[in-house]
Protein backbone atom coordinates (compact mmCIF):
# COMPACT_ATOMS: atom_id res chain seq x y z
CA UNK A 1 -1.93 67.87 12.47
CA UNK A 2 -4.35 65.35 12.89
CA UNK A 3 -5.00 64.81 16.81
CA UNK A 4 -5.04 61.18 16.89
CA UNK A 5 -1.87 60.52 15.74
CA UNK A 6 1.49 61.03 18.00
CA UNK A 7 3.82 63.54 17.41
CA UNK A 8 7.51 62.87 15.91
CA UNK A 9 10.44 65.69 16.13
CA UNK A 10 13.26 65.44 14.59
CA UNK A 11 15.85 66.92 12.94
CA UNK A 12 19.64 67.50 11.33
CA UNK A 13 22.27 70.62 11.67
CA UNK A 14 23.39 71.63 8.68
CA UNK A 15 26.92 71.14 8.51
CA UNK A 16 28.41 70.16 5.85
CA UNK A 17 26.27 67.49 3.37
CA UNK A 18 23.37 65.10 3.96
CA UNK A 19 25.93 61.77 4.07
CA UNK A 20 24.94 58.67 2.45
CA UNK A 21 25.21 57.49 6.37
CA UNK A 22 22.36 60.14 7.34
CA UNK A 23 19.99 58.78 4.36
CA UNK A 24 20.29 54.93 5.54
CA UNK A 25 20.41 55.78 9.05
CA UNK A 26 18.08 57.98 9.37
CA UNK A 27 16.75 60.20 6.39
CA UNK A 28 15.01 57.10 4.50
CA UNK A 29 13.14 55.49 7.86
CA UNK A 30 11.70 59.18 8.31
CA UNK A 31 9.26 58.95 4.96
CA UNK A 32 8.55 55.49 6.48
CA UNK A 33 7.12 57.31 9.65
CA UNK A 34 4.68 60.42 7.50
CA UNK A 35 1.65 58.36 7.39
CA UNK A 36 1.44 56.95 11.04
CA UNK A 37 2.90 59.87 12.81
CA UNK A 38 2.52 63.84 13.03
CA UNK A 39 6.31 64.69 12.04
CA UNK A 40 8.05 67.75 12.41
CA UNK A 41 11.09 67.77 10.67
CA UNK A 42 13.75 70.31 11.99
CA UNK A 43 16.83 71.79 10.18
CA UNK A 44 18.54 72.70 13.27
CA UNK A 45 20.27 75.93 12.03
CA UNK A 46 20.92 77.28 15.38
CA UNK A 47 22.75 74.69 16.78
CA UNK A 48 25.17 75.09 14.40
CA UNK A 49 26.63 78.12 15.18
CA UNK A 50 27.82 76.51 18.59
CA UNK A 51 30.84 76.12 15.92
CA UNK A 52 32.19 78.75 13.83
CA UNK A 53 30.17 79.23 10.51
CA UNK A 54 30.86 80.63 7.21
CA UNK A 55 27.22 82.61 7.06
CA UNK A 56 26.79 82.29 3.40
CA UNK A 57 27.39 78.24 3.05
CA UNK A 58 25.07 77.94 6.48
CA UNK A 59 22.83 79.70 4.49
CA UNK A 60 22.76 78.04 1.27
CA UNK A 61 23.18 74.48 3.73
CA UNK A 62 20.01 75.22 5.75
CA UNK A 63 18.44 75.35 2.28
CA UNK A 64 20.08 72.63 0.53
CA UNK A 65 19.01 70.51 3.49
CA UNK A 66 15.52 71.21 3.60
CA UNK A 67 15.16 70.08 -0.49
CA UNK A 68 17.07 66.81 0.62
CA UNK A 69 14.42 66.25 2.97
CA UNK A 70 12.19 66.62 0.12
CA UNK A 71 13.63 65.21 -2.27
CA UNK A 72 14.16 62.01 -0.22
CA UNK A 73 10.16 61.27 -0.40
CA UNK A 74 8.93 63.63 2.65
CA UNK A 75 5.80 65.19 1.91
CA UNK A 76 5.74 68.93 2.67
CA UNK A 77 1.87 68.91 2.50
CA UNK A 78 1.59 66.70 4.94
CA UNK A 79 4.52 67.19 7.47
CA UNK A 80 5.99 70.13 9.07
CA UNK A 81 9.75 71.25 7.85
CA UNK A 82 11.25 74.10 8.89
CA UNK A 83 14.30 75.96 10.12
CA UNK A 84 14.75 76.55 13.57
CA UNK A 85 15.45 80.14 13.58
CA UNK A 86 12.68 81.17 11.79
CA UNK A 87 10.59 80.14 15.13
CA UNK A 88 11.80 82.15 17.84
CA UNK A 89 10.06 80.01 20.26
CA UNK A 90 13.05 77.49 20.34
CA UNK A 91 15.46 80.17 21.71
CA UNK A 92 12.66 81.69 24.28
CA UNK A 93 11.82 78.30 25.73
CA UNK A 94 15.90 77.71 25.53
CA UNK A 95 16.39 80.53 27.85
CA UNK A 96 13.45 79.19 30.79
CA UNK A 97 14.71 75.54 30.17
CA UNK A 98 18.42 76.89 30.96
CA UNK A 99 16.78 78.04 34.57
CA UNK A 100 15.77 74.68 34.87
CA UNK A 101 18.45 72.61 33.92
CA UNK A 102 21.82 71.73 36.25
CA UNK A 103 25.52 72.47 35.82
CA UNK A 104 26.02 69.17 36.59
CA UNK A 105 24.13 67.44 33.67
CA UNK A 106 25.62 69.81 31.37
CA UNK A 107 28.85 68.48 32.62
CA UNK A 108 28.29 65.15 32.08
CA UNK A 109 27.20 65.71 27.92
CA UNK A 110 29.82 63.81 26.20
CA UNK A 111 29.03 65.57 23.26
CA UNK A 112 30.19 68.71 25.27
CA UNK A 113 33.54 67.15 26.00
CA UNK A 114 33.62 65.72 22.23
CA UNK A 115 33.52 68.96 20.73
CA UNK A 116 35.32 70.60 23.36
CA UNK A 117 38.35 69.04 22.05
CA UNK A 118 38.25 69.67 18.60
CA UNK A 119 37.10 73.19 18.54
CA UNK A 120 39.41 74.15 21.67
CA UNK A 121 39.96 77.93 20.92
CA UNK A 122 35.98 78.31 20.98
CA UNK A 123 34.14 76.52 23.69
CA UNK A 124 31.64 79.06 24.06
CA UNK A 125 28.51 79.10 26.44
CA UNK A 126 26.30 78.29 23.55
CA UNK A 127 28.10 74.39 23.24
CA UNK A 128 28.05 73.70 27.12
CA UNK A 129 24.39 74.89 26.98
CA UNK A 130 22.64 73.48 23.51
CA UNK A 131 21.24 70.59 25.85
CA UNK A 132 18.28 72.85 26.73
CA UNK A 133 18.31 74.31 23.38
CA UNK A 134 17.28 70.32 22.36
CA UNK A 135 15.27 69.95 25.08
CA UNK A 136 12.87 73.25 23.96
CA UNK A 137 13.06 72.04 20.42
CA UNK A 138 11.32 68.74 21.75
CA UNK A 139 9.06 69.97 24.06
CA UNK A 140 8.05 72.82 22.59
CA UNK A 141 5.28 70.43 20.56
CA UNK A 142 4.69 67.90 22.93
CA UNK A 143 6.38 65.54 21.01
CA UNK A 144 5.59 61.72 21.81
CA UNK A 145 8.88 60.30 19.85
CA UNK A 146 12.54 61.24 18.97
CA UNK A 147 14.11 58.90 16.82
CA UNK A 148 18.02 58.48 18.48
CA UNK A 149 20.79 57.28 17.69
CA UNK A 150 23.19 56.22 20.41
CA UNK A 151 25.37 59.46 20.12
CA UNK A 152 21.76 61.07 21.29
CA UNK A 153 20.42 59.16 24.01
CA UNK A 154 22.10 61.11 26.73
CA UNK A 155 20.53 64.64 25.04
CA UNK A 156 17.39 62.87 25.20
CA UNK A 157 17.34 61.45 28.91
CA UNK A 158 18.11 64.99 29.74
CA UNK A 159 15.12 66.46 27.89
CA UNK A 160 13.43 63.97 29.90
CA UNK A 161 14.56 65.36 33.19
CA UNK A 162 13.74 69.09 32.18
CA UNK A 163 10.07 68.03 31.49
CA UNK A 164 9.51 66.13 34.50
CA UNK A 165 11.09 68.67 36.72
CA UNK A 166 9.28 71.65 35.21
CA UNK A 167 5.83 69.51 35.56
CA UNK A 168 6.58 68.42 39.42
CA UNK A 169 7.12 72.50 40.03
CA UNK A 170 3.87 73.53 38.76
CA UNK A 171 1.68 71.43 36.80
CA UNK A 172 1.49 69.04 33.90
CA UNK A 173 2.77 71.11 30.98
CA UNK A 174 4.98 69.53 28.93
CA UNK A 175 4.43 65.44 27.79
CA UNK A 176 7.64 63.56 28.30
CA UNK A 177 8.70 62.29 25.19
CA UNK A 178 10.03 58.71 24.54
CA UNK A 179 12.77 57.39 22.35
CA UNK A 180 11.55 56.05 18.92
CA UNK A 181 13.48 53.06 17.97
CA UNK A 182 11.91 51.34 14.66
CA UNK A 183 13.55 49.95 11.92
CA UNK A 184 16.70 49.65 12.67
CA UNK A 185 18.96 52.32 10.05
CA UNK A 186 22.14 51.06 8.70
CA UNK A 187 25.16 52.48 10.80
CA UNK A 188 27.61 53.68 8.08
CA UNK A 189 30.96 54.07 9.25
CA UNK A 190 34.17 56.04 7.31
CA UNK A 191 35.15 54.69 4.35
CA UNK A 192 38.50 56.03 5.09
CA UNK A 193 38.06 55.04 8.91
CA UNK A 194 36.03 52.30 8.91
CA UNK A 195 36.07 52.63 12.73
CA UNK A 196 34.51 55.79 13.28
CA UNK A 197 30.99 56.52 12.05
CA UNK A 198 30.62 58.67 8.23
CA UNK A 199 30.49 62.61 9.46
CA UNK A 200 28.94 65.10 6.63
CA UNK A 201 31.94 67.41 8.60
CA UNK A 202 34.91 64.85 7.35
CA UNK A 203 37.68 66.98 6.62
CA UNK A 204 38.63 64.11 4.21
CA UNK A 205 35.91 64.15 1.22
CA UNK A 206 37.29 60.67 0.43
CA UNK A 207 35.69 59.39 4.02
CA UNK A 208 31.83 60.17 2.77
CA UNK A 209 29.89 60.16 0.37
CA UNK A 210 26.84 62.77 -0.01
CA UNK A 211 23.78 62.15 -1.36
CA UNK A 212 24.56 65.01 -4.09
CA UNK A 213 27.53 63.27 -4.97
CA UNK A 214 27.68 62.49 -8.99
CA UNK A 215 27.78 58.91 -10.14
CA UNK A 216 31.44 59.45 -10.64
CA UNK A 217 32.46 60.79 -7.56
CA UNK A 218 30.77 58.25 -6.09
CA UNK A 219 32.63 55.41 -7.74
CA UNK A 220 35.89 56.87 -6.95
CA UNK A 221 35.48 57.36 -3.56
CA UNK A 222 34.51 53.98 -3.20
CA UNK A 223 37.02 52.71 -5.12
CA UNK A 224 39.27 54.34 -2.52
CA UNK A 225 37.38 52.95 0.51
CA UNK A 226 39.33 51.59 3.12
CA UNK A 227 39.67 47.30 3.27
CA UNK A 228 42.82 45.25 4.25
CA UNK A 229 45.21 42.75 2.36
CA UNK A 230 43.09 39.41 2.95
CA UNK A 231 40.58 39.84 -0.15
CA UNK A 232 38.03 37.54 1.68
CA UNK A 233 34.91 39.13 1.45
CA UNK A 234 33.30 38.34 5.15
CA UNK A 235 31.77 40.16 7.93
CA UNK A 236 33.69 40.42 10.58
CA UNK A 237 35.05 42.77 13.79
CA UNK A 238 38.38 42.23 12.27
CA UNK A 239 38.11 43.97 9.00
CA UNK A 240 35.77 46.82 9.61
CA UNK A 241 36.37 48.03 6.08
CA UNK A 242 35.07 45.00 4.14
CA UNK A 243 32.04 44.92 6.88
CA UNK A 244 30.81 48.87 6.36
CA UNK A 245 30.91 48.02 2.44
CA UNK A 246 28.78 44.77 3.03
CA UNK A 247 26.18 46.96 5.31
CA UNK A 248 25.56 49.09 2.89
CA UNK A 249 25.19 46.89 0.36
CA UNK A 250 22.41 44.92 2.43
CA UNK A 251 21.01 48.43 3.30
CA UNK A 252 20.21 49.27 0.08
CA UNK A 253 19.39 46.00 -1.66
CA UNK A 254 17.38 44.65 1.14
CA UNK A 255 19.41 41.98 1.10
CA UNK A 256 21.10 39.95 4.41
CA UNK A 257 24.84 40.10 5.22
CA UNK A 258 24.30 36.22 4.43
CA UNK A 259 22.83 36.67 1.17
CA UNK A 260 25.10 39.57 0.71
CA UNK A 261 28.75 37.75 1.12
CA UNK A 262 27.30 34.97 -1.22
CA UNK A 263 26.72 37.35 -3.98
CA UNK A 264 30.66 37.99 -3.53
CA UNK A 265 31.84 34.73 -2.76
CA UNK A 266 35.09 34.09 -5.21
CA UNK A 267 34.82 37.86 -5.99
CA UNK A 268 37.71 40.40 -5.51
CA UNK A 269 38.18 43.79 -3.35
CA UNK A 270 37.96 45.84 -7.03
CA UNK A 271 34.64 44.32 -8.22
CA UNK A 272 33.12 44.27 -4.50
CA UNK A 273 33.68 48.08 -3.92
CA UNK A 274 32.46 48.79 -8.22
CA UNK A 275 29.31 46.42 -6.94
CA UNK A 276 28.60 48.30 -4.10
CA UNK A 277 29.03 52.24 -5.40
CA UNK A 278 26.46 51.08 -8.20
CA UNK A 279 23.86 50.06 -5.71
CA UNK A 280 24.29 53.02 -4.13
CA UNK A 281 24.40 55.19 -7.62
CA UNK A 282 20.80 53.35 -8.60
CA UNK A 283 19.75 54.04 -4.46
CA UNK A 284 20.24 58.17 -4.89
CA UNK A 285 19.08 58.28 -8.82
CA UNK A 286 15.87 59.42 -8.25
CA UNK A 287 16.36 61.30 -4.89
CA UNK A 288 19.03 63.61 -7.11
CA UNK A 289 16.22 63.96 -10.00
CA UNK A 290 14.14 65.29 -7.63
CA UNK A 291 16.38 67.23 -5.91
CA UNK A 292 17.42 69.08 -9.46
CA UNK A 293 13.72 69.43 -10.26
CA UNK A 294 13.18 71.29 -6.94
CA UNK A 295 16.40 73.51 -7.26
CA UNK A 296 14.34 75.16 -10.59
CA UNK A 297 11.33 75.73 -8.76
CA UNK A 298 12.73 78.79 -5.98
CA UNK A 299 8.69 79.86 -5.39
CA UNK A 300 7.87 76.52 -4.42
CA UNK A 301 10.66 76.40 -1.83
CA UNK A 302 10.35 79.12 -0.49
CA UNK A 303 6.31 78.57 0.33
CA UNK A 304 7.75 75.85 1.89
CA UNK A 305 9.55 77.49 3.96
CA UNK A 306 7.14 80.66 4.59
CA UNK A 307 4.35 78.42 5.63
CA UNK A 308 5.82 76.00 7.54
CA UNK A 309 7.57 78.39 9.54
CA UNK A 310 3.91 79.69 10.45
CA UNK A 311 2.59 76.21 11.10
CA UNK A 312 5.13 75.37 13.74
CA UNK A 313 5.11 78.80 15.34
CA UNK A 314 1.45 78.46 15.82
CA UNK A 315 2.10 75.13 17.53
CA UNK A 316 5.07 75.76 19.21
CA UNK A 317 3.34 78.93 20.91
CA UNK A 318 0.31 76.62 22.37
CA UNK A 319 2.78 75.28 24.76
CA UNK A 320 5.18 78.75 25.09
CA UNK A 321 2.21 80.77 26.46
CA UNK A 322 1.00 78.08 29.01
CA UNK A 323 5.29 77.83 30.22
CA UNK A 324 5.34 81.42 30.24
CA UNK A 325 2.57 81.64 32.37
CA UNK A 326 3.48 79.23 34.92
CA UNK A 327 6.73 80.78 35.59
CA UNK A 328 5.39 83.80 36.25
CA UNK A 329 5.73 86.44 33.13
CA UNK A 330 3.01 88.95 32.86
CA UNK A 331 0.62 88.41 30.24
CA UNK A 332 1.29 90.31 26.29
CA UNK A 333 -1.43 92.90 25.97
CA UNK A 334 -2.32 92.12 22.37
């Protein structure tokens, strides 16, 4: 990592399938960020067993997930992608963060009470306390810049907190990392709820579309998407449906919701949707290409995954060894 560039973290849980909604909002403005910024690129295994797992899909996920990454145009050579449990200094800089961080800002996450509700018969100590687990995975490299969305803002103030705290009892250890908020991603909503924002853990597989999807499947499930009974093409608040199709649509064709409504002016609901899955069939093309070419190639992956794993220990530990310190733990003889 080169020094004079500032450090990036992020990174997804993988839970259920990279969502055409994760590429535009966030997956494709990530290669845009490899050649100003030292990126570390997380698949954030461990937070997902805050819900209950099927081990063999998380496993073939966490995978699947990292050659998405890849095949999206990140560089492996030149940024850092991992899983999280195969550095163990995200869970032993967890446990010190959790003896610095307050019952009372765990009880304000709304993510907390979010999933509290729908996963009622398992709120476990791991989901009231992931916070910290965030925190670590952020401060752990001194990151600069986390890209966040609005659902993440709250996770991040927090990490804030932790690091400022923990520096104010000792000393400057960890830097206090800012929000990154660049180019704007498109915010793709349901196509079956066009109120609620595309989830890669829709029980509906009508509501999302995955980057893996076939050309096919794509064009049916747009052809199902959600629109009303007006057939005016328009953005507006008051037909959500018609507006998520015409944000994509400008997502991917660079094109302005302006420019974009023209292109449909005297145009029906059935051609509109056909319009739009194509765009989006072209979009993923060559991301699926890849993505094939890299499911052949198992050595390759798993160097990946072998070295990176090593790289991102090695940094992680820099900062580990300096917390551990200050808190008091007795050196390792090595």
């Amino acid at each position: 990592m080169s020094d004079k560039k500032k450090v990036i973290f992020s990174g997804m849980q993988p839970s259920g399938h990279v969502t055409l909604g994760n590429y535009l909002g966030a997956l494709k403005n990530w290669t845009d960020l490899q050649e100003d910024y030292n990126c570390l690129f997380c698949v954030v295994d461990m937070h997902s067993i805050t819900v209950r797992q099927d081990p063999p899909t998380l496993r073939r996920l966490s995978r699947e997930f990292l050659m998405q990454y890849i095949a999206a145009g990140i560089n492996p050579e030149e940024n850092i992608m991992y899983y999280q449990s195969h550095v163990p200094e995200h869970a032993e800089l967890a446990w010190i963060l959790n003896c610095f961080t307050y019952m009372g800002e765990l009880n304000r996450m709304t993510q907390f009470k979010d999933k509290s509700q729908r996963h009622a018969e398992n709120i476990n100590a791991g989901l009231f306390t992931y916070p910290a687990l965030m925190a670590a995975d952020i401060l752990l490299y001194q990151t600069d810049l986390v890209p966040v969305g609005d659902d993440q803002k709250q996770h991040l103030e927090l990490a804030r907190d932790i690091a400022i705290r923990f520096n104010n009892a000792y000393s400057p250890t960890f830097k206090v990392p800012e929000g990154y908020f660049g180019k704007a991603g498109a915010r793709v909503m349901s196509l079956q709820e066009p109120n609620k924002k595309m989830s890669k853990s829709d029980e509906d597989e009508n509501a999302f579309v995955s980057i893996l999807d076939s050309p096919d499947v794509i064009a049916r499930k747009f052809k199902r998407a959600v629109t009303d009974s007006d057939n005016e093409i328009r953005f507006s608040e008051d037909k959500p449906g018609i507006s998520n199709l015409l944000n994509i649509y400008s997502a991917i064709t660079g094109k302005s919701i302006e420019e974009s409504e023209k292109d449909f002016d005297g145009k029906g609901y059935g051609d509109f949707k056909m319009a739009v899955a194509e765009v989006v069939i072209d979009e993923l093309r060559p991301l699926q290409d890849r993505y094939k070419e890299l499911e052949k190639d198992k050595a390759y992956i798993d160097g990946i995954i072998k070295e990176n794993a090593q790289t991102a220990s090695y940094l992680a530990n820099k900062t580990l060894s300096k917390v551990q310190r200050k808190v008091g733990f007795p050196p390792k003889i090595r």
